[in-house]
Protein backbone atom coordinates (compact mmCIF):
# COMPACT_ATOMS: atom_id res chain seq x y z
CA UNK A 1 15.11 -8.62 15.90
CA UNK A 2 14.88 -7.53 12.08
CA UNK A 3 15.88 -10.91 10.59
CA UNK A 4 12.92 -12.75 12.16
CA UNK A 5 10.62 -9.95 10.84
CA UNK A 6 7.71 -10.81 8.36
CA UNK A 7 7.01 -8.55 4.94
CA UNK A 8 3.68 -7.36 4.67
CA UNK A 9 2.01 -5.16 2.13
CA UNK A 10 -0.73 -2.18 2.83
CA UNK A 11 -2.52 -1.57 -0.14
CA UNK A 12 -4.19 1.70 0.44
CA UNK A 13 -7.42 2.46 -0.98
CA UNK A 14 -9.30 5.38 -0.94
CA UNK A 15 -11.88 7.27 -3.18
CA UNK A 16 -10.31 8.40 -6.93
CA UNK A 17 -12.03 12.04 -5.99
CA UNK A 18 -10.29 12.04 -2.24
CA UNK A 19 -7.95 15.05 -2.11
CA UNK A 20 -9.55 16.84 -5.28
CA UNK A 21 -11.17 19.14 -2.73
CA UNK A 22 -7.51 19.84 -0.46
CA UNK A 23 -6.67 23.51 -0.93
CA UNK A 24 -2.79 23.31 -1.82
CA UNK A 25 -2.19 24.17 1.60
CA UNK A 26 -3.66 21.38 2.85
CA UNK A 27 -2.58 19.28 -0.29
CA UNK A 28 1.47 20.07 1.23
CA UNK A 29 -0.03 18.87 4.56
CA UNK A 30 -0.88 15.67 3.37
CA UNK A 31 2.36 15.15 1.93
CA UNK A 32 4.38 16.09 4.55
CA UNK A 33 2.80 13.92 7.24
CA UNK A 34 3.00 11.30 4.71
CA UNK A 35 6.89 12.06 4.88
CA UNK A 36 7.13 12.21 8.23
CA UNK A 37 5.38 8.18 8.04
CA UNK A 38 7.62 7.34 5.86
CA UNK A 39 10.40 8.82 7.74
CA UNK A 40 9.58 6.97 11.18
CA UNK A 41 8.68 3.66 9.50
CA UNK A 42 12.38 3.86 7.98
CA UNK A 43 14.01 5.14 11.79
CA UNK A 44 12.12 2.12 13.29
CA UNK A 45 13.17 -0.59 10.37
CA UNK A 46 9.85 -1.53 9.18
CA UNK A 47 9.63 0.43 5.87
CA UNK A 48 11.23 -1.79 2.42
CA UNK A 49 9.39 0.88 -0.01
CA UNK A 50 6.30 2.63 -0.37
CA UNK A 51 5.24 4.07 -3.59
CA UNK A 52 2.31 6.37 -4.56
CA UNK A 53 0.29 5.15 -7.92
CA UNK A 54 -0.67 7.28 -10.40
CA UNK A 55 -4.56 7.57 -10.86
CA UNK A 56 -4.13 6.19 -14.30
CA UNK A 57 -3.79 2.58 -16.25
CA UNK A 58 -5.61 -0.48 -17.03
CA UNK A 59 -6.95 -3.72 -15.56
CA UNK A 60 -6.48 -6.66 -17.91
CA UNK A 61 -7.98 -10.24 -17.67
CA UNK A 62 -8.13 -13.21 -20.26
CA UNK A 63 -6.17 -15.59 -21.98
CA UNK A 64 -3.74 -16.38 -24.71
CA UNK A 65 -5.43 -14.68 -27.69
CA UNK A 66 -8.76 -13.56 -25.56
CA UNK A 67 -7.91 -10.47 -23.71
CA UNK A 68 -9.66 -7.67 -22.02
CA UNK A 69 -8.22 -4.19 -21.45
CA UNK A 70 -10.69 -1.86 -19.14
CA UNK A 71 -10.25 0.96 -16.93
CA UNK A 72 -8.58 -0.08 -13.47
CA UNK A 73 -10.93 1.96 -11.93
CA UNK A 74 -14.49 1.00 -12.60
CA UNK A 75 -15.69 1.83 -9.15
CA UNK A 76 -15.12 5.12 -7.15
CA UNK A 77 -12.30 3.13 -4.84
CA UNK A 78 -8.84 2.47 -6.10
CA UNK A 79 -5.49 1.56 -4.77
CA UNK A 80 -3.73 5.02 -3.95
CA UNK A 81 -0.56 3.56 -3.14
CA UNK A 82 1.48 0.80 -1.03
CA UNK A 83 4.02 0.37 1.45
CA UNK A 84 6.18 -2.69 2.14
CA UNK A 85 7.05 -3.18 5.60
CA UNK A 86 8.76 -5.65 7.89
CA UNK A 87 6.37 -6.29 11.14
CA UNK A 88 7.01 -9.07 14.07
CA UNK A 89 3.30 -10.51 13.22
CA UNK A 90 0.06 -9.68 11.50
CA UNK A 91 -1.14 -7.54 14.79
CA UNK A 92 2.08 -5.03 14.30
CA UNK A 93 1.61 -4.45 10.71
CA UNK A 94 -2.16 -3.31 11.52
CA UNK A 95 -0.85 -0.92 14.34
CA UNK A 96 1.56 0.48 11.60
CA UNK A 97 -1.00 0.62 9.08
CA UNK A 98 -3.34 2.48 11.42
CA UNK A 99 -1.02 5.33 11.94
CA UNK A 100 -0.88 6.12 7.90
CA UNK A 101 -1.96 9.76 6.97
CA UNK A 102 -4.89 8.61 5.26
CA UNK A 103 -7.30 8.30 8.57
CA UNK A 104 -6.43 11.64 9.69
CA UNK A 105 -6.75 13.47 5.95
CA UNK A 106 -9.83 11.93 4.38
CA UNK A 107 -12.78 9.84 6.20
CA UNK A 108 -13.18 7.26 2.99
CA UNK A 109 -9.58 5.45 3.22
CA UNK A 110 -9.18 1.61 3.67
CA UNK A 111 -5.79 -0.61 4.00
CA UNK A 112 -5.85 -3.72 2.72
CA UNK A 113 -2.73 -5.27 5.15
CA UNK A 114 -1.64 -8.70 3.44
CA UNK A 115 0.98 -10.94 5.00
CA UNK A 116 3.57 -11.73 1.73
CA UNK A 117 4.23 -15.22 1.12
CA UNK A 118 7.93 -15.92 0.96
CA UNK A 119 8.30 -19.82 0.18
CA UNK A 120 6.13 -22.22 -1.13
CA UNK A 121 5.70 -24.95 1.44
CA UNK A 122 4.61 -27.78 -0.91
CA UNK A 123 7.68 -27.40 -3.02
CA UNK A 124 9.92 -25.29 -0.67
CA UNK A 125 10.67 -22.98 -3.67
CA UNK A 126 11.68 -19.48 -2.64
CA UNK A 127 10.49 -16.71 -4.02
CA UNK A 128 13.27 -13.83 -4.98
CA UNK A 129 13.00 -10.92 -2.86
CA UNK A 130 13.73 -7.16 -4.64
């Protein structure tokens, strides 16, 4: 049943350099089996959104009047993109995470599959949804 569903996030990482090599053939590949994802993950009511990131911004840390501003991408591996997605359990969001586009286009691809914490239990405070 979709109400008692949990949201989870895959944060997909993968080399910066990962599909500089495609040929624009197999660049429209990539994107159309990522459409295809998307499109099944949306038939099956598990997707909430899934976004690409550009490979460009910054990573800030600090303080009140002591801030840093550096690259976000100081190693080769960065976060490519992210879907949101409903899943019974923790199990079911790795099975849907294992069937993204990434494994079968590049061989350097990682998803970082977080449960998302809805309510503090402490002070039962609920956190908005978007």
């Amino acid at each position: 049943m979709l109400n008692d569903m949990k949201e989870f996030m895959l944060l997909i990482r993968n080399q910066a350099d990962s599909k500089t090599t495609f040929s624009a053939e197999r660049n429209l590949q990539f994107l159309e089996a990522c459409r295809v994802y998307i499109e099944k993950l949306t038939k099956n009511g598990n997707l909430k959104s899934a976004q690409p990131l550009v490979r460009e911004g910054k990573m800030i840390s600090g303080s009140n009047g002591s801030w840093n501003e550096a690259p976000y991408n100081d190693g080769n591996e960065v976060i490519v993109g992210y879907y949101h997605i409903l899943a019974n359990n923790l199990d079911e969001a790795i099975a849907i995470a294992k069937g993204n586009p990434e494994f079968e286009y590049t061989t350097t691809a990682r998803i970082e599959v977080r449960p998302i914490k809805m309510k503090e239990e402490s002070t039962a405070y609920v956190y908005p949804k978007g």
